[in-house]
Protein backbone atom coordinates (compact mmCIF):
# COMPACT_ATOMS: atom_id res chain seq x y z
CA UNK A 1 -4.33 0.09 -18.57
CA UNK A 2 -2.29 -1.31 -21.29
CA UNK A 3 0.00 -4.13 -19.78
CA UNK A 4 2.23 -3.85 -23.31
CA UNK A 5 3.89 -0.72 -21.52
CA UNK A 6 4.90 -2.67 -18.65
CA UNK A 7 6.56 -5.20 -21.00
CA UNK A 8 8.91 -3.89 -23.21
CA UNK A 9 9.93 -7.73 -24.22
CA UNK A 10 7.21 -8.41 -26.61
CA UNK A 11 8.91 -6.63 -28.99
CA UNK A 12 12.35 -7.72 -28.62
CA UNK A 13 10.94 -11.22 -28.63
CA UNK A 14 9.27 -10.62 -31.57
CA UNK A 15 12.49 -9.41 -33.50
CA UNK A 16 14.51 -12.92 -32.58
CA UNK A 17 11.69 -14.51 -33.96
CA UNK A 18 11.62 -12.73 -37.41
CA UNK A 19 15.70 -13.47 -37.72
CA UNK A 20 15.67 -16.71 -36.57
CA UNK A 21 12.91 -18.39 -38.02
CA UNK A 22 13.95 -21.31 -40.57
CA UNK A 23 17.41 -21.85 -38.95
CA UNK A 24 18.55 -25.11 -37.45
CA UNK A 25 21.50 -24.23 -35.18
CA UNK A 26 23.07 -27.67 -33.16
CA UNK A 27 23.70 -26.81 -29.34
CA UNK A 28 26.70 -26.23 -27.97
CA UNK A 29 25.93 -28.87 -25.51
CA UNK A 30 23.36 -30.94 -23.88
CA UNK A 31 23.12 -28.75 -20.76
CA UNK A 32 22.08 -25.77 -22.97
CA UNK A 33 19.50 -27.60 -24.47
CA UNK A 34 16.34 -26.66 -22.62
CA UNK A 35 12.50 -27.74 -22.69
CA UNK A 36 10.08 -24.66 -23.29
CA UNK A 37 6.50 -25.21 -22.40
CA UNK A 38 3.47 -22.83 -21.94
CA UNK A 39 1.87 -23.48 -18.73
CA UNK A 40 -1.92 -23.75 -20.39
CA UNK A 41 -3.12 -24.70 -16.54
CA UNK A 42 -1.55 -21.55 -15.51
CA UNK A 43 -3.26 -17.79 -15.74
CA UNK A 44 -2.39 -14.12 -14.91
CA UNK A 45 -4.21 -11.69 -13.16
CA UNK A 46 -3.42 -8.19 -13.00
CA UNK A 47 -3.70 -6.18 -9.80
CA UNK A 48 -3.56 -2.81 -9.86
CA UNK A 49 -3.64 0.43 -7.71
CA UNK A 50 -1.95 2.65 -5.40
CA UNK A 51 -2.36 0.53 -2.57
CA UNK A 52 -1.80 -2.60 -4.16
CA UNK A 53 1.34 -3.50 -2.58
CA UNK A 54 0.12 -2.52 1.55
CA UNK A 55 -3.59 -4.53 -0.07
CA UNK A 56 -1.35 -7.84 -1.18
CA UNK A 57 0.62 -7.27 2.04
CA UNK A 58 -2.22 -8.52 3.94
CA UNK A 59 -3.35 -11.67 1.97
CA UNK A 60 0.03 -13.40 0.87
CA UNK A 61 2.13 -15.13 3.34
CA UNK A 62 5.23 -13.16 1.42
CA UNK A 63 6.80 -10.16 1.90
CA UNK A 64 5.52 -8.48 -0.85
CA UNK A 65 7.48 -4.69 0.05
CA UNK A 66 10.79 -6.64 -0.96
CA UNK A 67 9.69 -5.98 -4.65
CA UNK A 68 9.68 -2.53 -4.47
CA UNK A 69 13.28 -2.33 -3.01
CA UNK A 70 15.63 -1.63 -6.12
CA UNK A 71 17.56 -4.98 -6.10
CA UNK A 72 14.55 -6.72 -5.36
CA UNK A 73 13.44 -9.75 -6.88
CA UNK A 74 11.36 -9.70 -9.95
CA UNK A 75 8.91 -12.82 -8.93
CA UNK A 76 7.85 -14.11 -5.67
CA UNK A 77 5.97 -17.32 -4.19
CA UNK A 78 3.36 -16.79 -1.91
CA UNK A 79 0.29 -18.83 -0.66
CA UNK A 80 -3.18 -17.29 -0.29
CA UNK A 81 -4.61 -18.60 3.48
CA UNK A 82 -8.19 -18.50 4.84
CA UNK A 83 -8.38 -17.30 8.48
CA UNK A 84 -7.74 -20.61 9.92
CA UNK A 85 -4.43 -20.80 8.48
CA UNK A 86 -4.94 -23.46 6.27
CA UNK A 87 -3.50 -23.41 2.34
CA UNK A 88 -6.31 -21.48 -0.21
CA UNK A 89 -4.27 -20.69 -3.45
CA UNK A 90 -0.64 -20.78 -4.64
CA UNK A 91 0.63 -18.09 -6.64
CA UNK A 92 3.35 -16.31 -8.13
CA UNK A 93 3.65 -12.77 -7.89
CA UNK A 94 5.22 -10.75 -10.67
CA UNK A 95 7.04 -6.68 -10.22
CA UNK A 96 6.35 -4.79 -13.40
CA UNK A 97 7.76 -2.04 -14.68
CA UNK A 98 4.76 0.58 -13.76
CA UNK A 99 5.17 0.31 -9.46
CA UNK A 100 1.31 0.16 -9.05
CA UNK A 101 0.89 -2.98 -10.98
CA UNK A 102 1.41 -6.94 -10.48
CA UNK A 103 0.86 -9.78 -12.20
CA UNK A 104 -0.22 -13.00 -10.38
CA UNK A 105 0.02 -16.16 -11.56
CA UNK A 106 -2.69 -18.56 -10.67
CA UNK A 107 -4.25 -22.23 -11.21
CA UNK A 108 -6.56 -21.52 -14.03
CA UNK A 109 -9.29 -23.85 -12.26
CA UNK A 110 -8.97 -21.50 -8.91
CA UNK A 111 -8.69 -18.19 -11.07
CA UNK A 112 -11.99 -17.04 -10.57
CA UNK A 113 -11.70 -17.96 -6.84
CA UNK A 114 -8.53 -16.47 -6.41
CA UNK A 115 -10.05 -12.84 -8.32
CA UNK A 116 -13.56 -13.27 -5.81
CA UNK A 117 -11.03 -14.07 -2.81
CA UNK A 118 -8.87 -10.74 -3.72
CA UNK A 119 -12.01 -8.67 -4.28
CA UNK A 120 -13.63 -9.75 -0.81
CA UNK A 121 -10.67 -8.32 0.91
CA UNK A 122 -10.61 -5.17 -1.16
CA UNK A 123 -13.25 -3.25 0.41
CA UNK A 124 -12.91 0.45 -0.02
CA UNK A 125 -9.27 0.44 -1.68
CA UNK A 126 -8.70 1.43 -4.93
CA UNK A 127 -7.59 -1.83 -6.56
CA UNK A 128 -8.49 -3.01 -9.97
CA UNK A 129 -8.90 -7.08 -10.64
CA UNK A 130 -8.73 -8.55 -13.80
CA UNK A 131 -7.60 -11.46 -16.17
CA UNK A 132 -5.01 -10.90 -19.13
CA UNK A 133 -5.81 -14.52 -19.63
CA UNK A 134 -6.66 -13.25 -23.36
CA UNK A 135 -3.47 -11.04 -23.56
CA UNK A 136 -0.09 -13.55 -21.99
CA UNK A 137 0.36 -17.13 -21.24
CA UNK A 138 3.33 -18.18 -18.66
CA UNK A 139 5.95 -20.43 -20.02
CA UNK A 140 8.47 -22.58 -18.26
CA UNK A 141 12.16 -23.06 -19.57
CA UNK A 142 13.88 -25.43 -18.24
CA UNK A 143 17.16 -27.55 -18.77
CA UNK A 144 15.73 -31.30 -18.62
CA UNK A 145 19.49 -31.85 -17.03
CA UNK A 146 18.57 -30.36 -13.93
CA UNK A 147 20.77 -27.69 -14.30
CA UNK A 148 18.66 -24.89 -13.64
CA UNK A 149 17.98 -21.37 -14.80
CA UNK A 150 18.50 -20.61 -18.37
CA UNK A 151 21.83 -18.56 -18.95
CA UNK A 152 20.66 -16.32 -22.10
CA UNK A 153 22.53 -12.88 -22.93
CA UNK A 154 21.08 -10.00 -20.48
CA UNK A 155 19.04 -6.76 -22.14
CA UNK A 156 17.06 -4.39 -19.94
CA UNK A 157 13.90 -5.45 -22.64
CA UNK A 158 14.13 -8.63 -21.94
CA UNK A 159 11.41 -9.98 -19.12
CA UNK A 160 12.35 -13.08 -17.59
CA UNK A 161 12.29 -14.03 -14.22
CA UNK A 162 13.82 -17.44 -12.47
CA UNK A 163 11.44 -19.42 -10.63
CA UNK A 164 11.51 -17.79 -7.12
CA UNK A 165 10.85 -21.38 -5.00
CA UNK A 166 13.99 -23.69 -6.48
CA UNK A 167 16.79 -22.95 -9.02
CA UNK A 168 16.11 -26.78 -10.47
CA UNK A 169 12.54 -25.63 -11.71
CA UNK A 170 13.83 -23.13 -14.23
CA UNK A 171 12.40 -19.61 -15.80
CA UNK A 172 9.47 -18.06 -16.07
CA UNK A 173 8.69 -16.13 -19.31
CA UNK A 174 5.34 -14.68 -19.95
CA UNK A 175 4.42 -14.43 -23.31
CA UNK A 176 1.60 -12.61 -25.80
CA UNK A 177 -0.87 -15.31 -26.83
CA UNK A 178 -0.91 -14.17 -30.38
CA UNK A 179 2.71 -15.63 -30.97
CA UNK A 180 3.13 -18.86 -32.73
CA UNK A 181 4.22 -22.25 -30.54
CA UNK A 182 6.34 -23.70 -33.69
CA UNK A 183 8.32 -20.53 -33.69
CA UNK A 184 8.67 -20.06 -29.86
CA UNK A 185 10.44 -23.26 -29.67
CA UNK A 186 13.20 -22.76 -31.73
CA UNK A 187 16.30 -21.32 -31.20
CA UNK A 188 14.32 -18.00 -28.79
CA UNK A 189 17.03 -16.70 -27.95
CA UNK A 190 19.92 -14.79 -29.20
CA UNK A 191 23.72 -15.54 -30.75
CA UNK A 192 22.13 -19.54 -29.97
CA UNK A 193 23.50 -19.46 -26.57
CA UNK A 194 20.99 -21.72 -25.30
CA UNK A 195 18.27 -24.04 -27.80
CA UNK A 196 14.68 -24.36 -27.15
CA UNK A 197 12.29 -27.69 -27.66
CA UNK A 198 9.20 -28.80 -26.84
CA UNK A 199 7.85 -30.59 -23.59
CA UNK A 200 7.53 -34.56 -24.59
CA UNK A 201 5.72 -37.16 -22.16
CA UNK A 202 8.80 -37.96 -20.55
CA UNK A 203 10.07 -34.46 -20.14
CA UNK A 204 7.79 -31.76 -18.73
CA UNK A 205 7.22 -29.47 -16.36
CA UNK A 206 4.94 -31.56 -14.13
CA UNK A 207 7.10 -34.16 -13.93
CA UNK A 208 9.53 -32.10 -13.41
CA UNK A 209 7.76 -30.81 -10.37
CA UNK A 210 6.80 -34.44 -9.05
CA UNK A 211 10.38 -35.42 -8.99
CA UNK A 212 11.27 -32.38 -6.90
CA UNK A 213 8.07 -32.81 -4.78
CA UNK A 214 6.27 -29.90 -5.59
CA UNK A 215 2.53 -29.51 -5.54
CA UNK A 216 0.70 -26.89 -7.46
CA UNK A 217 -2.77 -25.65 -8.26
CA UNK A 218 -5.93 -26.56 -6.28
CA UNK A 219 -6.17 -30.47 -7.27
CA UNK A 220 -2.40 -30.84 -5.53
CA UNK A 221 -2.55 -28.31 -3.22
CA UNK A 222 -6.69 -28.82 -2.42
CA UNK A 223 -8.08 -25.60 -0.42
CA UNK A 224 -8.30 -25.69 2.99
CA UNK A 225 -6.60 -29.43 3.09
CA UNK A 226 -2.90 -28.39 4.25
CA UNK A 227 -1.72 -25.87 6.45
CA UNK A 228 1.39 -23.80 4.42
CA UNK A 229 4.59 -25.36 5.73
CA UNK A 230 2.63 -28.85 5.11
CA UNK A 231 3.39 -27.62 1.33
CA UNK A 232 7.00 -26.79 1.81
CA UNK A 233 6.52 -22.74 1.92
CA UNK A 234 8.92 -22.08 4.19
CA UNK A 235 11.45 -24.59 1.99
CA UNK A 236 10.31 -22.59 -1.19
CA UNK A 237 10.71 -19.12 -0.41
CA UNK A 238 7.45 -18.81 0.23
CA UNK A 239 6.33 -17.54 3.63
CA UNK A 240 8.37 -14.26 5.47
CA UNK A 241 8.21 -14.81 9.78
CA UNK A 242 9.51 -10.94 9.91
CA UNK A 243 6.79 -9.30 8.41
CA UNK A 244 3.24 -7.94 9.49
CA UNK A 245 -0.25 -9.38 9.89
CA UNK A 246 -2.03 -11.29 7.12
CA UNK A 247 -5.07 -13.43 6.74
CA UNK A 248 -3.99 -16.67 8.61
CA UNK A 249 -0.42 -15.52 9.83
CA UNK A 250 -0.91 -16.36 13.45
CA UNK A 251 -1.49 -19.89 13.61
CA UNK A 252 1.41 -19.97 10.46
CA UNK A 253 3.94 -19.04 12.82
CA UNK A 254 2.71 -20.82 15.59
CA UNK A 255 3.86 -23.48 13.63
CA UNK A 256 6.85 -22.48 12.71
CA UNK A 257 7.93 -21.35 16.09
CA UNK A 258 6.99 -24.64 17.79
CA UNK A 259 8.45 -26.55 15.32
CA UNK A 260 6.41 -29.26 15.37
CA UNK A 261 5.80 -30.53 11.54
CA UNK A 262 3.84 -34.32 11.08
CA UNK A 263 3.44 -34.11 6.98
CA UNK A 264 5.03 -32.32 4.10
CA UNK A 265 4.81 -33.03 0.64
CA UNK A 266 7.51 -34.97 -0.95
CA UNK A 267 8.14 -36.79 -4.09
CA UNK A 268 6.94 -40.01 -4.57
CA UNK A 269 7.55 -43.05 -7.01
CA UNK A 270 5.65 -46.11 -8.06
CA UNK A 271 6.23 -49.46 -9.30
CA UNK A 272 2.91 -49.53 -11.30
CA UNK A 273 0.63 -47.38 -12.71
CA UNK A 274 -2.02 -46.42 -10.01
CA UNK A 275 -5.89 -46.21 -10.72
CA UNK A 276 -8.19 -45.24 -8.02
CA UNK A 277 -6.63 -45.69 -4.69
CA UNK A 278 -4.55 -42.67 -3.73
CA UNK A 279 -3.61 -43.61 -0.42
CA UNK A 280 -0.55 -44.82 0.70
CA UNK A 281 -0.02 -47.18 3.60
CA UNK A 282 2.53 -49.02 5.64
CA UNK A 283 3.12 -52.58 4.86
CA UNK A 284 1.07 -53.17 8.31
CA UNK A 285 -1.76 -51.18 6.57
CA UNK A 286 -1.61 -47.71 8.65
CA UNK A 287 -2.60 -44.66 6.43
CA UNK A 288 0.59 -42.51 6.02
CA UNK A 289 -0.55 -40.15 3.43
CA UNK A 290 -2.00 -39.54 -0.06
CA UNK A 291 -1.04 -38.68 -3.31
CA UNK A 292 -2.10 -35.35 -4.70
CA UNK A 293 -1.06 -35.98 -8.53
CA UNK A 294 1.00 -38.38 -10.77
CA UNK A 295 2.20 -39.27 -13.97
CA UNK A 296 4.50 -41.47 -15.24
CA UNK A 297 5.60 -43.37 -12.06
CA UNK A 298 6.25 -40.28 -10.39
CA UNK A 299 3.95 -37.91 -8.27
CA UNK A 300 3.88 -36.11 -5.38
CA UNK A 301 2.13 -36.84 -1.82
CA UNK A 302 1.51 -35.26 1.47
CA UNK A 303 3.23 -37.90 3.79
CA UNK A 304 3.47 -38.16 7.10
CA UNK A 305 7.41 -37.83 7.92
CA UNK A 306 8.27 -39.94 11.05
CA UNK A 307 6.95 -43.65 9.39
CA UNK A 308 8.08 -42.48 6.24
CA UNK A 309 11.51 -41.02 6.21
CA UNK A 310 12.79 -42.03 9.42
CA UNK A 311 12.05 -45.91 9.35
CA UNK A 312 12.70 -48.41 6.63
CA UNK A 313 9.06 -49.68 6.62
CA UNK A 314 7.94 -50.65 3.06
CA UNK A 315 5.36 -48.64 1.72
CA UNK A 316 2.64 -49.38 -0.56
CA UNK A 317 0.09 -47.45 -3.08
CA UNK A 318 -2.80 -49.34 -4.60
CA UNK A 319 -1.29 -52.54 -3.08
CA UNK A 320 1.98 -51.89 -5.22
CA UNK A 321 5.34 -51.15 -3.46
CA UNK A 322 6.25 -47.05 -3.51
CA UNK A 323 9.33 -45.66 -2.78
CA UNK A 324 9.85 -42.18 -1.35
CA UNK A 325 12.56 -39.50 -1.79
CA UNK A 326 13.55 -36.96 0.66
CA UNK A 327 14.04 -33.88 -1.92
CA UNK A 328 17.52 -32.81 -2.44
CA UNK A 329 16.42 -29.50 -2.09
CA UNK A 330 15.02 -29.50 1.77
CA UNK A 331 17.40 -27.89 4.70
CA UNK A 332 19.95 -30.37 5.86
CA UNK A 333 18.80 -32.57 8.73
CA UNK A 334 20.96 -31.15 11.49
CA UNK A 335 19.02 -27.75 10.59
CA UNK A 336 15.90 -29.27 11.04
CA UNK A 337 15.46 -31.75 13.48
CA UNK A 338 12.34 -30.47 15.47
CA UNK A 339 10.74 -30.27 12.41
CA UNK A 340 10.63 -34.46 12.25
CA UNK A 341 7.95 -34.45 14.92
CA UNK A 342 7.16 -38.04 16.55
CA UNK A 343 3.47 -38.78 16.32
């Protein structure tokens, strides 16, 4: 099957290429200036079938019928389980245009993992497993402001989805792998509503994700380590309590229904640059957590919640002082409270 036919933006892309290339337009404004990266850690595989969406059903912690629905949404987060309930695989699921066929997007380090995992479960449907690894890469656009999704001018050809866990963390845009980086980062797309640039040190997409808390891939989000609300799923859009059976739902909303909560992820920054020692402890030298991944000063940590939000304990990483952030983008407190569980 020829994904091209499911993707009618290639070409349109193409085009604003071929009559933009060589201009240098100034922005309007800062806030539609926006940083456009591929996601090289990222890959896409295609399932595809006539049972695919009753077959992904049953192994995402989504509601993956909501895509078929006509206003439905065109990307959706989901977490792969094993049958203890405990976090496998993140992934984003993309609707294209043909109904039999999605795209997920994986860790590239899992990918062959996540394909084995899908074709375990498979057994006598008719489901077809493969990479386009070779065909698209995901990008990420974002507005380093923190504004958001990009605003560009709407066309049916056009695929781009928003990032289906927070509005802060931008648009997805899956592109051929044949088209040039210099030209993809300059002024993409059309009448120069909005400008592309490249991801620098100090502005990317994983930081961007460590200052909003969010793990990713299997060396934040390590297999069988976390159970899914641990990782925020239910804060990001990324677990349905109203729909059937799937591998690991029971103990899931077990969870959920008692309410009781001890860790979550949650941003985390440092005062120095950390080496080897990941944990992070209490100025009395109690283990409250560990951080998954970091960069610049900033990373992201599975943290117990009780010593570390609701006291005013210092806490320290690599015996520096760290300071933690209760993301901006978690329920409000009153919303919540059971969720604090006392240890």
């Amino acid at each position: 099957m020829n994904v091209c036919k499911n993707f009618k933006y290639i070409r349109v892309a193409r085009d604003c290429l071929r009559n933009f290339t060589g201009r240098v337009t100034t922005p309007k404004s800062l806030s539609n200036t926006f940083i456009f990266e591929p996601l090289q850690q990222r890959e896409l595989i295609r399932v595809h079938g006539a049972e695919v969406v009753p077959f992904l059903q049953g192994l995402v912690t989504n509601d993956v019928s909501r895509m078929e629905e006509p206003n439905g949404p065109s990307s959706m987060y989901a977490l792969f389980l094993n049958r203890s309930g405990r976090l496998l695989y993140d992934t984003i699921i993309y609707r294209t245009n043909d109904p039999d066929t999605f795209l997920l997007e994986c860790d590239r380090d899992a990918s062959s993992d996540v394909r084995r995992h899908l074709r375990t479960y498979r057994v006598r449907k008719r489901i077809e497993i493969d990479t386009i690894d070779d065909e698209y890469i995901p990008w990420v656009m974002f507005n380093k402001n923190g504004n958001g999704n990009v605003q560009v001018r709407t066309t049916k050809d056009l695929f781009i989805s928003p990032d289906p866990r927070i509005h802060t963390m931008g648009t997805r845009v899956l592109v051929p792998g044949d088209i040039n980086v210099n030209k993809l980062t300059k002024d993409l797309w059309c009448n120069h509503d909005a400008v592309a640039i490249g991801a620098t040190p100090e502005c990317n997409y994983k930081l961007l994700r460590y200052r909003q808390g969010i793990g990713e891939g299997v060396k934040e989000l390590p297999p069988g380590k976390c159970f899914p609300l641990e990782a925020n799923a239910d804060y990001l859009n990324g677990v349905s309590f109203s729909k059937g059976c799937y591998v690991g739902q029971e103990l899931t909303a077990r969870i959920h229904h008692s309410g009781v909560i001890r860790k979550r992820y949650m941003p985390i920054r440092f005062t120095a640059p950390i080496t080897n020692q990941f944990t992070v402890k209490s100025a009395a030298g109690a283990n409250v957590g560990r951080v998954f991944g970091h960069a610049h000063k900033h990373g992201v940590a599975l943290l117990r919640i009780q010593p570390v939000l609701n006291s005013e304990q210092e806490l320290m990483v690599d015996g520096d002082r760290c300071y933690v952030d209760r993301p901006q983008w978690w329920p409000k407190e009153e919303g919540f409270k059971r969720s604090f569980a006392v240890d």
